[in-house]
N, C-alpha and C. Protein backbone atom coordinates (compact mmCIF):
# COMPACT_ATOMS: atom_id res chain seq x y z
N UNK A 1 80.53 161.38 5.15
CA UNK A 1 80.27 162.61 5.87
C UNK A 1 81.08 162.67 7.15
N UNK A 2 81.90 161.98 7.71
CA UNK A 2 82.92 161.61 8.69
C UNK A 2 82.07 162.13 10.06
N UNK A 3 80.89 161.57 9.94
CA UNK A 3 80.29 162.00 11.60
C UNK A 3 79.64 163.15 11.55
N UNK A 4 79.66 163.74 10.42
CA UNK A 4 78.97 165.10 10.28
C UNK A 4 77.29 165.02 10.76
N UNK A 5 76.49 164.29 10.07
CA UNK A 5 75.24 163.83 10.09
C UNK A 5 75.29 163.46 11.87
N UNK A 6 76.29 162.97 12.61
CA UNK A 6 75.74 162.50 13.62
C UNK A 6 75.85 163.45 15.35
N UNK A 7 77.02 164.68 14.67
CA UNK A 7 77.33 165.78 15.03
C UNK A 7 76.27 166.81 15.20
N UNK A 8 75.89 166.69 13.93
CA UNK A 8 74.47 167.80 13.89
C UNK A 8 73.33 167.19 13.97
N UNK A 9 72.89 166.17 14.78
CA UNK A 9 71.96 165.59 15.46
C UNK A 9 72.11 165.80 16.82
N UNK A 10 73.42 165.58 17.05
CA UNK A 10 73.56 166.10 18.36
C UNK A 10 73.59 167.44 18.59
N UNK A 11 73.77 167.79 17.91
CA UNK A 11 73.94 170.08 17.79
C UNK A 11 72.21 170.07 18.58
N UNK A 12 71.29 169.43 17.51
CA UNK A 12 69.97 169.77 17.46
C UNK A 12 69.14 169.28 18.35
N UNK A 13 70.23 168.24 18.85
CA UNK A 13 69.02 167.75 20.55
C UNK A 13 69.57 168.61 21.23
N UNK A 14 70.75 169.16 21.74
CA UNK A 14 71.35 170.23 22.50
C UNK A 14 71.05 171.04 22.32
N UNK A 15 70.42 171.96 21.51
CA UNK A 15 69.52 173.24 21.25
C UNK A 15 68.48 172.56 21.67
N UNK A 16 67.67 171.67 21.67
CA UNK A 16 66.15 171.61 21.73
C UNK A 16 66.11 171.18 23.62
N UNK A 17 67.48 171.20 24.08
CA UNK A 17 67.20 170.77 25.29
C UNK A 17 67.48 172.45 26.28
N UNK A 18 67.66 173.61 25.67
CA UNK A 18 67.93 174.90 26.03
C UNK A 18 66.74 175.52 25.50
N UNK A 19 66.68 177.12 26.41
CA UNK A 19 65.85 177.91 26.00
C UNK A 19 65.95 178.77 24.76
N UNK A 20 66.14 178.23 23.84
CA UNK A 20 66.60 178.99 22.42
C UNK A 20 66.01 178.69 21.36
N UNK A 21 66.22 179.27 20.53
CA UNK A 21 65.67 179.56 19.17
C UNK A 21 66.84 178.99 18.35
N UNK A 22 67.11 178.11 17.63
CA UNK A 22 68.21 178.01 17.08
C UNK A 22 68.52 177.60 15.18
N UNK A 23 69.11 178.17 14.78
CA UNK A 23 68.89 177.95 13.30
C UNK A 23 70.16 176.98 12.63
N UNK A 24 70.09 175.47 12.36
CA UNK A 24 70.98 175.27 11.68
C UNK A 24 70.49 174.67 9.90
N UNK A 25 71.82 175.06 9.21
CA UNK A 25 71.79 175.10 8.06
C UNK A 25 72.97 173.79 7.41
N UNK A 26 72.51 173.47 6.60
CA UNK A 26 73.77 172.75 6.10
C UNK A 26 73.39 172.92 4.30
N UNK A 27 74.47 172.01 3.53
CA UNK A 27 74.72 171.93 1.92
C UNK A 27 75.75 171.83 1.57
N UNK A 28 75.76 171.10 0.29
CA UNK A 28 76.94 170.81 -0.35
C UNK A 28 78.09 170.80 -0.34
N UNK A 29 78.41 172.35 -0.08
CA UNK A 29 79.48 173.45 0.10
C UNK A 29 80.16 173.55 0.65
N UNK A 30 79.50 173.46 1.92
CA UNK A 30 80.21 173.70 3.60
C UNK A 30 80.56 172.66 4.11
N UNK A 31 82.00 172.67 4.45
CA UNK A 31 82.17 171.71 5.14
C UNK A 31 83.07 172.16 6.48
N UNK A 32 83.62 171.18 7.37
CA UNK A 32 83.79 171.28 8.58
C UNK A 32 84.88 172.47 8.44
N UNK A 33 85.61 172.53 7.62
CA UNK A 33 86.72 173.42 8.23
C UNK A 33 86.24 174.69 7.75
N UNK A 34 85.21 175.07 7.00
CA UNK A 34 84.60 176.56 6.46
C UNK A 34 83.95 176.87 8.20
N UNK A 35 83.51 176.10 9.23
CA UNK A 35 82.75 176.24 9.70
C UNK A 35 83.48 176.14 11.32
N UNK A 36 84.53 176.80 11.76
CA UNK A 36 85.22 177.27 12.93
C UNK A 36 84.23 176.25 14.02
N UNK A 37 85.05 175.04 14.84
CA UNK A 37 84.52 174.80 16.05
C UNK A 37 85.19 174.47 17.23
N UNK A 38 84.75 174.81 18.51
CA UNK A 38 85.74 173.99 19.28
C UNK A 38 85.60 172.64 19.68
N UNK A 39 84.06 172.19 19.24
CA UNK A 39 83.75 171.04 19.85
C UNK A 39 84.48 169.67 18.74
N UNK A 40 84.73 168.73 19.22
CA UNK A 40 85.12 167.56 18.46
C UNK A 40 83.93 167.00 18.08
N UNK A 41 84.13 166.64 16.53
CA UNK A 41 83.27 165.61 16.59
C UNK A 41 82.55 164.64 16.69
N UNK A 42 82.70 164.07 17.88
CA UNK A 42 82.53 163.13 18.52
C UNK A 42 81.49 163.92 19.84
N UNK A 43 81.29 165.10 20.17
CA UNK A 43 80.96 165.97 21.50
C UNK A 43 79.56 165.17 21.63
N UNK A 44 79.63 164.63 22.97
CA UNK A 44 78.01 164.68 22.94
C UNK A 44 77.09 165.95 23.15
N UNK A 45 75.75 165.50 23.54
CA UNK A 45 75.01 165.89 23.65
C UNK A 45 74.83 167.32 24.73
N UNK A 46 75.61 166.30 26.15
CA UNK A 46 75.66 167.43 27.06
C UNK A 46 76.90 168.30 27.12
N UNK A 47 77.99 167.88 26.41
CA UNK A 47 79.13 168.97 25.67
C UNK A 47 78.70 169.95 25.02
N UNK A 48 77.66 169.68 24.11
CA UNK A 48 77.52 170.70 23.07
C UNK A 48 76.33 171.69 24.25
N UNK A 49 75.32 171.03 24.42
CA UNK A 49 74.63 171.83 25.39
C UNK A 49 75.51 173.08 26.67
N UNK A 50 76.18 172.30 26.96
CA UNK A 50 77.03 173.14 28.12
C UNK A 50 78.04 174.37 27.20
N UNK A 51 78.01 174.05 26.17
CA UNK A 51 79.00 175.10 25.15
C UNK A 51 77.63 176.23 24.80
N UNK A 52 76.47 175.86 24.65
CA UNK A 52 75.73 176.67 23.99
C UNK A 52 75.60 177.52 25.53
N UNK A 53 75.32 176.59 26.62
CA UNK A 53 74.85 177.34 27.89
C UNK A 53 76.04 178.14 27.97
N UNK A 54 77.13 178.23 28.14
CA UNK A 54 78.46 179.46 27.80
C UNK A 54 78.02 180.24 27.35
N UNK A 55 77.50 180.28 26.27
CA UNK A 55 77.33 181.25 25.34
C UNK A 55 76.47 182.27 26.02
N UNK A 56 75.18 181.73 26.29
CA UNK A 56 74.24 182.44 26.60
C UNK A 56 73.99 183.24 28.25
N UNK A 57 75.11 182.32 28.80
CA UNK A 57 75.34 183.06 30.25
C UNK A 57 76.63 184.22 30.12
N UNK A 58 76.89 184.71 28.82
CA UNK A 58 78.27 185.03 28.42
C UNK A 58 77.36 186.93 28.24
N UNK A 59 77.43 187.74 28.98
CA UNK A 59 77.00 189.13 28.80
C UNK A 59 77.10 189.84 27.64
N UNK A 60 78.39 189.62 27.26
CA UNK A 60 78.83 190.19 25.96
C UNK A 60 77.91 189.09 24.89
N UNK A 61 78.53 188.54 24.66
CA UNK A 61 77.44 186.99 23.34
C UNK A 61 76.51 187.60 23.19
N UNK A 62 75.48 187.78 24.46
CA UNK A 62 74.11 188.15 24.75
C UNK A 62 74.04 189.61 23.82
N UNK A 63 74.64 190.65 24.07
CA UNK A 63 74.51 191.86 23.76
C UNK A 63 74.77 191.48 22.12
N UNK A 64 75.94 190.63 21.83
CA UNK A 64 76.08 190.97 20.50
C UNK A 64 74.98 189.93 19.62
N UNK A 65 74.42 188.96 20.07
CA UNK A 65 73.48 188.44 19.69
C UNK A 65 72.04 189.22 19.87
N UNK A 66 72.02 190.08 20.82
CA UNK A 66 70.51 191.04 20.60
C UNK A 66 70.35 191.74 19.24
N UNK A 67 72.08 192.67 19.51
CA UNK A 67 71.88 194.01 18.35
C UNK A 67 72.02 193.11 17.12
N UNK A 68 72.36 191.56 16.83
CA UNK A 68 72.31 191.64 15.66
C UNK A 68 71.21 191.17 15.23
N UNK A 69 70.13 190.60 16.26
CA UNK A 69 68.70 189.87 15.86
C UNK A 69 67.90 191.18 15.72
N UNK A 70 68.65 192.13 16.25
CA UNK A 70 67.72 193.94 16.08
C UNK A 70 68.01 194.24 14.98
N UNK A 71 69.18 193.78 14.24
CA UNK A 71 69.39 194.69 12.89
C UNK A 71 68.54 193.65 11.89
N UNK A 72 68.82 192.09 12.14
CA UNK A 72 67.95 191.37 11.17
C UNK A 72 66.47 191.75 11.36
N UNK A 73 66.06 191.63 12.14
CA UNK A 73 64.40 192.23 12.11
C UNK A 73 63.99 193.51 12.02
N UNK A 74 64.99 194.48 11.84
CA UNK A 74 65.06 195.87 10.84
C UNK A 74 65.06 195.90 9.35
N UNK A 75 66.04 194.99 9.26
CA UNK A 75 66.23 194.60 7.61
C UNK A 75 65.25 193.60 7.01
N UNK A 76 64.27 193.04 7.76
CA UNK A 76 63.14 192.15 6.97
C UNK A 76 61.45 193.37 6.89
N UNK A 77 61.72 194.11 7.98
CA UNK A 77 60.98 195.29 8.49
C UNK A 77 60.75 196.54 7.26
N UNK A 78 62.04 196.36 6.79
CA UNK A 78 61.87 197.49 5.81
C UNK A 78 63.06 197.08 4.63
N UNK A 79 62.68 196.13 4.30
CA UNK A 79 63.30 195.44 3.19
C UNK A 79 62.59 195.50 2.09
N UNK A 80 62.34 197.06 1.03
CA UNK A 80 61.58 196.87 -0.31
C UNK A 80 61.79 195.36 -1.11
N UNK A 81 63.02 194.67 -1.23
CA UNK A 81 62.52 193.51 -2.03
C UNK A 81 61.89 191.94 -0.83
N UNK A 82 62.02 192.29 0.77
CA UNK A 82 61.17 191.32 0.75
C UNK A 82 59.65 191.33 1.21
N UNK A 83 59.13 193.18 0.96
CA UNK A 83 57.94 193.67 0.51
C UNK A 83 57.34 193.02 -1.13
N UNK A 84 58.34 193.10 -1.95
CA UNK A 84 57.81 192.57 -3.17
C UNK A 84 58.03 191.38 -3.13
N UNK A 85 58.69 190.23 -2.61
CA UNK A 85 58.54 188.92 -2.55
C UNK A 85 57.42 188.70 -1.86
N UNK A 86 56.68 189.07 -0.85
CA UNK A 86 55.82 188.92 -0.20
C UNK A 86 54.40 188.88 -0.94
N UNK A 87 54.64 190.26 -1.63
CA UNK A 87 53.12 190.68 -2.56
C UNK A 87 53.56 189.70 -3.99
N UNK A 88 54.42 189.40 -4.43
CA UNK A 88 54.54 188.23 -5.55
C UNK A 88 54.24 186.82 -5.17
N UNK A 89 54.77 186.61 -3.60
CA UNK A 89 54.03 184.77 -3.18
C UNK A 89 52.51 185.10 -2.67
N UNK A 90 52.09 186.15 -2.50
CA UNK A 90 50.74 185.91 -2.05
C UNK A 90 49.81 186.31 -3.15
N UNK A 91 50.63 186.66 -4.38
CA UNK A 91 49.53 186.90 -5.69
C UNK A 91 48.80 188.32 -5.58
N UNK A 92 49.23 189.37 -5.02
CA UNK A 92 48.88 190.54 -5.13
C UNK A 92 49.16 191.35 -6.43
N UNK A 93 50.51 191.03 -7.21
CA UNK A 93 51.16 191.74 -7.92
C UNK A 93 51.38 190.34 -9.22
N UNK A 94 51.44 190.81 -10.53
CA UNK A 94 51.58 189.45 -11.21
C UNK A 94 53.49 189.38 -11.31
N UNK A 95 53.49 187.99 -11.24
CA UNK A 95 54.58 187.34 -11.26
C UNK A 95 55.48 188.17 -12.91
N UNK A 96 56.82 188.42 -12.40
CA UNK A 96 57.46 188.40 -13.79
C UNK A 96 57.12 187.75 -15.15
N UNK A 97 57.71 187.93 -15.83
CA UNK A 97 57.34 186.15 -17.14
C UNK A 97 58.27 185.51 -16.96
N UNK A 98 59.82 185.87 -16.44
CA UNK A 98 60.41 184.88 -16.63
C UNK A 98 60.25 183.35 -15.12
N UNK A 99 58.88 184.17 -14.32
CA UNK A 99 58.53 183.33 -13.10
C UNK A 99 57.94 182.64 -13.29
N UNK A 100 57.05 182.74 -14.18
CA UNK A 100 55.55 182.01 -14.80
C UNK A 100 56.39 180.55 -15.22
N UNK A 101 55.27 180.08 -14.83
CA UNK A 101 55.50 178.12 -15.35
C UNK A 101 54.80 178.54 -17.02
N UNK A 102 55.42 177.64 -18.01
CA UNK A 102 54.93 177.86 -19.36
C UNK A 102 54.08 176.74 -19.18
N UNK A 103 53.31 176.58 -20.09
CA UNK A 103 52.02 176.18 -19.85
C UNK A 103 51.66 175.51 -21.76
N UNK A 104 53.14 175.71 -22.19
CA UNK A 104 53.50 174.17 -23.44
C UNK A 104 53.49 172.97 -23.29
């Protein structure tokens, strides 16, 4: 994983040491160069922290990180299919057949 694993440990103490909400994802797929950075991998802790604090003291970032957490919580708000995922995991509505566990 060339430091990857030890990169995004450090990503995740550096978010947990800021006032943020922060979502990271990883898999199979993705690897470092799908994924634009400036930090080396090697950055510590308070590198990556001081890059996130940029961000967030950054006016513009800020604005474009509002309107787009406004459009995601529009689109879960009035999202007909994750109205019906909702009423299908809480058992309101019966599951498809091809959802059903067979029971052979």
């Amino acid at each position: 994983m060339n430091g990857q694993l030890e990169l995004l440990r450090r990503i995740v103490a550096a978010l947990d040491s800021l006032p943020v909400r922060g979502i990271v994802t990883t898999g199979p797929t993705i690897g470092p160069a799908d994924v634009p950075s400036s930090l080396k991998p090697s950055a510590s802790v308070a590198a990556i922290a001081a890059a996130v604090q940029r961000l967030l003291d950054d006016l513009s970032c800020r604005r474009h990180a509002q309107t787009l957490g406004a459009h995601l919580r529009d689109d879960v708000e009035h999202s007909p299919l994750i109205r019906e995922l909702e009423l299908v995991a809480g058992g309101s509505i019966p599951r498809p057949a091809f959802a059903r566990r067979s029971t052979r």
